[in-house]
Protein backbone atom coordinates (compact mmCIF):
# COMPACT_ATOMS: atom_id res chain seq x y z
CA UNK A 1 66.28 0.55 -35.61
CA UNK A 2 63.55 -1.53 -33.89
CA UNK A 3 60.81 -0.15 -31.91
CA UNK A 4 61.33 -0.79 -28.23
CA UNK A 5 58.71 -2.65 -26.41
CA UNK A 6 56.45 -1.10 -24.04
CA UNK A 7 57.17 -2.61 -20.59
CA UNK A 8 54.21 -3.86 -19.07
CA UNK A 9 52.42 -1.87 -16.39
CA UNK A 10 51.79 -4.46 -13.73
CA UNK A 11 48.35 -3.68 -13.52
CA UNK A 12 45.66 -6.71 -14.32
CA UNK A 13 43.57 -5.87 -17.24
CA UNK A 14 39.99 -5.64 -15.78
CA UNK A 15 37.65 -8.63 -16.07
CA UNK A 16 34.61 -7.04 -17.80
CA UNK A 17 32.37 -10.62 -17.40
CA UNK A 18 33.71 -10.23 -13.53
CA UNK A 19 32.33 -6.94 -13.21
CA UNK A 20 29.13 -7.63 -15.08
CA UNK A 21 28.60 -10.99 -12.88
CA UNK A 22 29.29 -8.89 -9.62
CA UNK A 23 27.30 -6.11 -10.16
CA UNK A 24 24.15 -8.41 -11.48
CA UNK A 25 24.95 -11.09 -8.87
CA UNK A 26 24.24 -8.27 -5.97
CA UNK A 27 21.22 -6.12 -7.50
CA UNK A 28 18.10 -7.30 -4.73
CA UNK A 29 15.06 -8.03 -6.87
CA UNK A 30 12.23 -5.62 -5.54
CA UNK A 31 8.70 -6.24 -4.93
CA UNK A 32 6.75 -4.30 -7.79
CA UNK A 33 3.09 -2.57 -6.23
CA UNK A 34 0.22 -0.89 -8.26
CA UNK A 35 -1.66 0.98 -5.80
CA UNK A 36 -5.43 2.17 -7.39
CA UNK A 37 -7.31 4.15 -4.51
CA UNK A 38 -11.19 4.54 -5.04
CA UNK A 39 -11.21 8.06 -3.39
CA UNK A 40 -9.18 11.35 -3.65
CA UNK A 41 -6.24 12.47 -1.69
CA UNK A 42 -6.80 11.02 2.07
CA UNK A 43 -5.89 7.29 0.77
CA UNK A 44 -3.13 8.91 -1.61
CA UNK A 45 -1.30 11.17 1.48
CA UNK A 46 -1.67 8.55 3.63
CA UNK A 47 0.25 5.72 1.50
CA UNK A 48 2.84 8.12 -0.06
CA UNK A 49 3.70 8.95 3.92
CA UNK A 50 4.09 5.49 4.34
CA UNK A 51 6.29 4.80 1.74
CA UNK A 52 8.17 7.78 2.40
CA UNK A 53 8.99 6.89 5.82
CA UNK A 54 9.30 2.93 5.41
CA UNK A 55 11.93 3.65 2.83
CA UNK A 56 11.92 -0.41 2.16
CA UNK A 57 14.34 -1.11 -0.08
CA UNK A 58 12.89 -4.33 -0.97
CA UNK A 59 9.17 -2.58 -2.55
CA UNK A 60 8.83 -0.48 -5.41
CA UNK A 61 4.93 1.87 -5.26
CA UNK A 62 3.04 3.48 -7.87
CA UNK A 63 0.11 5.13 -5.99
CA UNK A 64 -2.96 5.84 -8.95
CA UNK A 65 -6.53 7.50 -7.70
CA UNK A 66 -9.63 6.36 -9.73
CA UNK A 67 -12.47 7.87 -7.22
CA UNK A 68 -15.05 5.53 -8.77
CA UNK A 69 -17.57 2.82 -7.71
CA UNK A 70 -15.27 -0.27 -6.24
CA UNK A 71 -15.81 -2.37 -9.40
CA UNK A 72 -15.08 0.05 -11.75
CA UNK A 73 -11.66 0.96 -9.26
CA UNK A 74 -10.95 -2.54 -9.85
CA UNK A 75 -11.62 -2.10 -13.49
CA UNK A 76 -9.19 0.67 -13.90
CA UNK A 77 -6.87 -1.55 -11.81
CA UNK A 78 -6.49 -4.48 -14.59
CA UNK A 79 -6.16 -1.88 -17.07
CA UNK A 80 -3.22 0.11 -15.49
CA UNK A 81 -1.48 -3.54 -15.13
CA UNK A 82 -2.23 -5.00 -18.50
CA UNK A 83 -1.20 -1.54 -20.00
CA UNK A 84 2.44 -2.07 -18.10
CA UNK A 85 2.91 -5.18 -19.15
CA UNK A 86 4.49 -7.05 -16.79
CA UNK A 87 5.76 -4.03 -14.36
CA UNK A 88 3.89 -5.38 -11.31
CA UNK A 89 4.08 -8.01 -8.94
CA UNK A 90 0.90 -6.96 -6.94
CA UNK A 91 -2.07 -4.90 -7.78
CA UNK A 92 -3.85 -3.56 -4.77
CA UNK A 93 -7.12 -1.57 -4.49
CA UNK A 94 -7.72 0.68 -1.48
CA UNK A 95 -11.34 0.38 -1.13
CA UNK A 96 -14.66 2.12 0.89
CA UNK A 97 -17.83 0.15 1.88
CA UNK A 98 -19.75 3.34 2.51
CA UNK A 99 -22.92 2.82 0.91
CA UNK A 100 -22.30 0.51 -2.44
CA UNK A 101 -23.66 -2.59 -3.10
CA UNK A 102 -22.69 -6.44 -4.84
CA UNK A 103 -19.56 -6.02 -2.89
CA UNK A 104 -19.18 -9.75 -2.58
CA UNK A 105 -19.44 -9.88 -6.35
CA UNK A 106 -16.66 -7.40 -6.23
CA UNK A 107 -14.54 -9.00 -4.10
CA UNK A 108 -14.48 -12.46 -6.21
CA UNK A 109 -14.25 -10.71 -9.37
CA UNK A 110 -10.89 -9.33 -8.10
CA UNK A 111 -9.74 -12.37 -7.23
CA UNK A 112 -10.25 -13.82 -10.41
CA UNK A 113 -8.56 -11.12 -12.05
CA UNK A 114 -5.64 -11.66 -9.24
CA UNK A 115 -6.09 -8.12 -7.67
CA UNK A 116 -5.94 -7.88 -4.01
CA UNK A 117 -8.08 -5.40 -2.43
CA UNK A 118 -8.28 -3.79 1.02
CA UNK A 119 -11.57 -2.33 2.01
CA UNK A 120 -12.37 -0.50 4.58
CA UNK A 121 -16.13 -0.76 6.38
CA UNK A 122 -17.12 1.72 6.50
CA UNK A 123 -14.40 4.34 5.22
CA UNK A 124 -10.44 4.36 5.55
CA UNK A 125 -10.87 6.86 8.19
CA UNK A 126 -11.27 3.38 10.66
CA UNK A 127 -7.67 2.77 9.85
CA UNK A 128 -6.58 6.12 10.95
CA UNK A 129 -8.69 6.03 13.91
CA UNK A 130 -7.15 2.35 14.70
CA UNK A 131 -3.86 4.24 15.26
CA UNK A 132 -4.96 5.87 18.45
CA UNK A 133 -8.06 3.65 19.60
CA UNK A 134 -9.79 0.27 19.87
CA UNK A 135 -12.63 1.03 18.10
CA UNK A 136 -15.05 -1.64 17.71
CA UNK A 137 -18.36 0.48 17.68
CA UNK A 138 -20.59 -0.40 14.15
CA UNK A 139 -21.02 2.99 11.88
CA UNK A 140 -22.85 3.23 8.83
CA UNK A 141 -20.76 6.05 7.02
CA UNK A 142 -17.74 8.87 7.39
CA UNK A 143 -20.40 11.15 8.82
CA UNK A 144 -21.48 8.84 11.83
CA UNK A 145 -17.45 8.19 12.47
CA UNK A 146 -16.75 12.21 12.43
CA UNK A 147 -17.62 13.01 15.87
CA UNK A 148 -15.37 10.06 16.93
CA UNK A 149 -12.37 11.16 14.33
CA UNK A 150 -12.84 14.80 16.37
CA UNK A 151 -12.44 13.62 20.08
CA UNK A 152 -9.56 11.19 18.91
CA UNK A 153 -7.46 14.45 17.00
CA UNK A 154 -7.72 17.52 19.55
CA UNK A 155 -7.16 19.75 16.46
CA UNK A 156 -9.77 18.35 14.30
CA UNK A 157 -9.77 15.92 11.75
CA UNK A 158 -9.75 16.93 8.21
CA UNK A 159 -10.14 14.61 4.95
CA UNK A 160 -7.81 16.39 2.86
CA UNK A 161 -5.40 17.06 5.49
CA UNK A 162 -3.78 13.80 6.26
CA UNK A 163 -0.28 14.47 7.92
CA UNK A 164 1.43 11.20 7.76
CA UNK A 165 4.19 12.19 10.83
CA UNK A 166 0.94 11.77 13.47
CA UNK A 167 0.59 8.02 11.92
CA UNK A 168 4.16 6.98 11.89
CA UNK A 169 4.48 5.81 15.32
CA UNK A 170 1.54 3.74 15.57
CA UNK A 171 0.75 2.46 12.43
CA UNK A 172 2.25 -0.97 13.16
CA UNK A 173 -0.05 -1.16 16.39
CA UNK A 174 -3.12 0.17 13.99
CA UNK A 175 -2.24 -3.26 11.73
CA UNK A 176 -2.23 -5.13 14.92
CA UNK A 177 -5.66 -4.02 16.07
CA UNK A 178 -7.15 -4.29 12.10
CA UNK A 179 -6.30 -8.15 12.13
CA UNK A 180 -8.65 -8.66 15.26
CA UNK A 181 -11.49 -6.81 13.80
CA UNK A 182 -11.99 -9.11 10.53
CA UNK A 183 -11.15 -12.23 8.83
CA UNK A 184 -9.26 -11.34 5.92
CA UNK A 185 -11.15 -11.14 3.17
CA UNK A 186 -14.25 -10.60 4.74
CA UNK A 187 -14.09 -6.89 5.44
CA UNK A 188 -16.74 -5.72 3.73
CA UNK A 189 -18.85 -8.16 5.70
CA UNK A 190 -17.65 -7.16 9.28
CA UNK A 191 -18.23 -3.39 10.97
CA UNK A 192 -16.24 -1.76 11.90
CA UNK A 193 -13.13 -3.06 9.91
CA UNK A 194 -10.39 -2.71 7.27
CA UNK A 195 -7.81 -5.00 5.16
CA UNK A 196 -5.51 -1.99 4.49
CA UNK A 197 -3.04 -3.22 7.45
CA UNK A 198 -2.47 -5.91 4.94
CA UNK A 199 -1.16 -3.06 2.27
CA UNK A 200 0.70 -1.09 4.90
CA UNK A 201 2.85 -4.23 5.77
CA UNK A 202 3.52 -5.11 2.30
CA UNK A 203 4.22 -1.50 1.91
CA UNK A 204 6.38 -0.82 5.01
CA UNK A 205 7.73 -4.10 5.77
CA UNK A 206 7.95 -6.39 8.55
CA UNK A 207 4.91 -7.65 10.85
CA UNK A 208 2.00 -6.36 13.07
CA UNK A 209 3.37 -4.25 16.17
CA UNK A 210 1.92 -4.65 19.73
C-alpha cells in the first residue's frame, strides 16, 4: 500500500533572503562618538544628561574622563580610537583653557590627528552659565566665574553636582548664545567662550534654539 501524500498547507514557505534584505535594508546607520573629557565628573554628568534626554536615535556616545593637561587628553583620545579600531565616526575632546599653555599647538595637533575638540575659555562652567545668561564678561579662571555661577543658581552651584533636568530646557538657547561668543575654532583665543554647543548638537540633534 502506498504512502499517501501530505496535502499541502497553503502557507508560502518563508523567503529567508526576503527577510534578511528587509531587516538589513531598514537598520539606520548611527553616528559613532568618542567623548574624552579633560576633567572629572561636571563634563561627564553633564553629557550623559544630555544623551539621556536627547535619546537620538541617530548617535551612538561613549563618554571617557582623562583629567589631564589638554594635549595629553588629546593623546589619550587617539589611543582610545586606534585601540577600537574603527568603532568611531567622531572623536571629541571636552576641553578647559584655565591656565595651560601652547594651546594653539594643541588645537592643530588635533586636527591633524582628525580629533575635534571643544574648549571652553575659561572652564565649562561658561556653558552652563550660557543656559540662563548672556554672559560676555572676560574671567581668568572657575574661581573668578564662582560668584557669577552663585547669583545665576539661587541654591548654589556645585562642581560635582551637575543636575542635568535644570539644563534641559535651555540648552538649545545656551548653543545659540555660544556661537556668538567665538569663531569656531578659535575658542581658546576668545574670553569668555566655548565650542561645546558644537558637541551638544551633534549629541542631541537638530540646530541652535532662539
Amino acid at each position: 500500500m502506498m504512502a499517501r501524500a501530505a496535502k499541502p498547507s497553503g502557507r508560502k514557505r518563508p523567503s529567508f533572503d526576503t527577510a534578511l534584505t528587509r531587516k538589513a535594508g531598514h537598520r539606520e546607520s548611527k553616528q559613532r562618538l568618542l567623548v574624552v573629557c579633560g576633567a572629572e565628573v561636571t563634563e561627564r554628568d553633564y553629557l550623559q544628561g544630555l544623551k539621556s534626554s536627547a535619546r537620538n536615535s541617530a548617535v551612538s556616545v561613549k563618554i571617557a574622563e582623562h583629567p589631564k593637561s589638554p594635549s595629553q587628553v588629546v593623546d589619550r583620545a587617539e589611543f582610545l580610537r586606534d585601540q577600537a579600531d574603527g568603532e568611531y565616526d567622531e572623536v571629541w575632546c571636552v576641553l578647559d583653557v584655565d591656565e595651560f599653555p601652547n594651546l594653539g599647538q594643541v588645537v592643530a595637533e588635533a586636527r591633524k590627528k582628525n580629533i575635534e575638540v571643544a574648549f571652553s575659555n575659561p572652564c565649562f562652567e561658561v556653558w552652563l552659565l550660557l543656559h540662563f545668561t548672556e554672559y560676555r564678561r572676560p574671567a581668568r579662571s572657575f574661581r573668578e566665574l564662582l560668584p557669577v555661577l552663585e547669583r545665576t543658581f539661587p541654591a548654589g552651584y556645585e562642581k560635582t553636582g551637575v543636575k542635568f533636568d535644570h539644563y534641559e530646557p535651555h540648552w538649545r538657547l545656551a548653543a545659540s548664545r555660544a556661537k556668538q561668543l567665538a569663531e569656531p575654532g578659535s575658542e581658546h583665543e576668545t574670553n569668555p567662550s566655548t565650542g561645546v554647543w558644537k558637541l551638544a548638537l551633534a549629541i542631541g540633534g537638530g540646530q541652535a534654539g532662539s
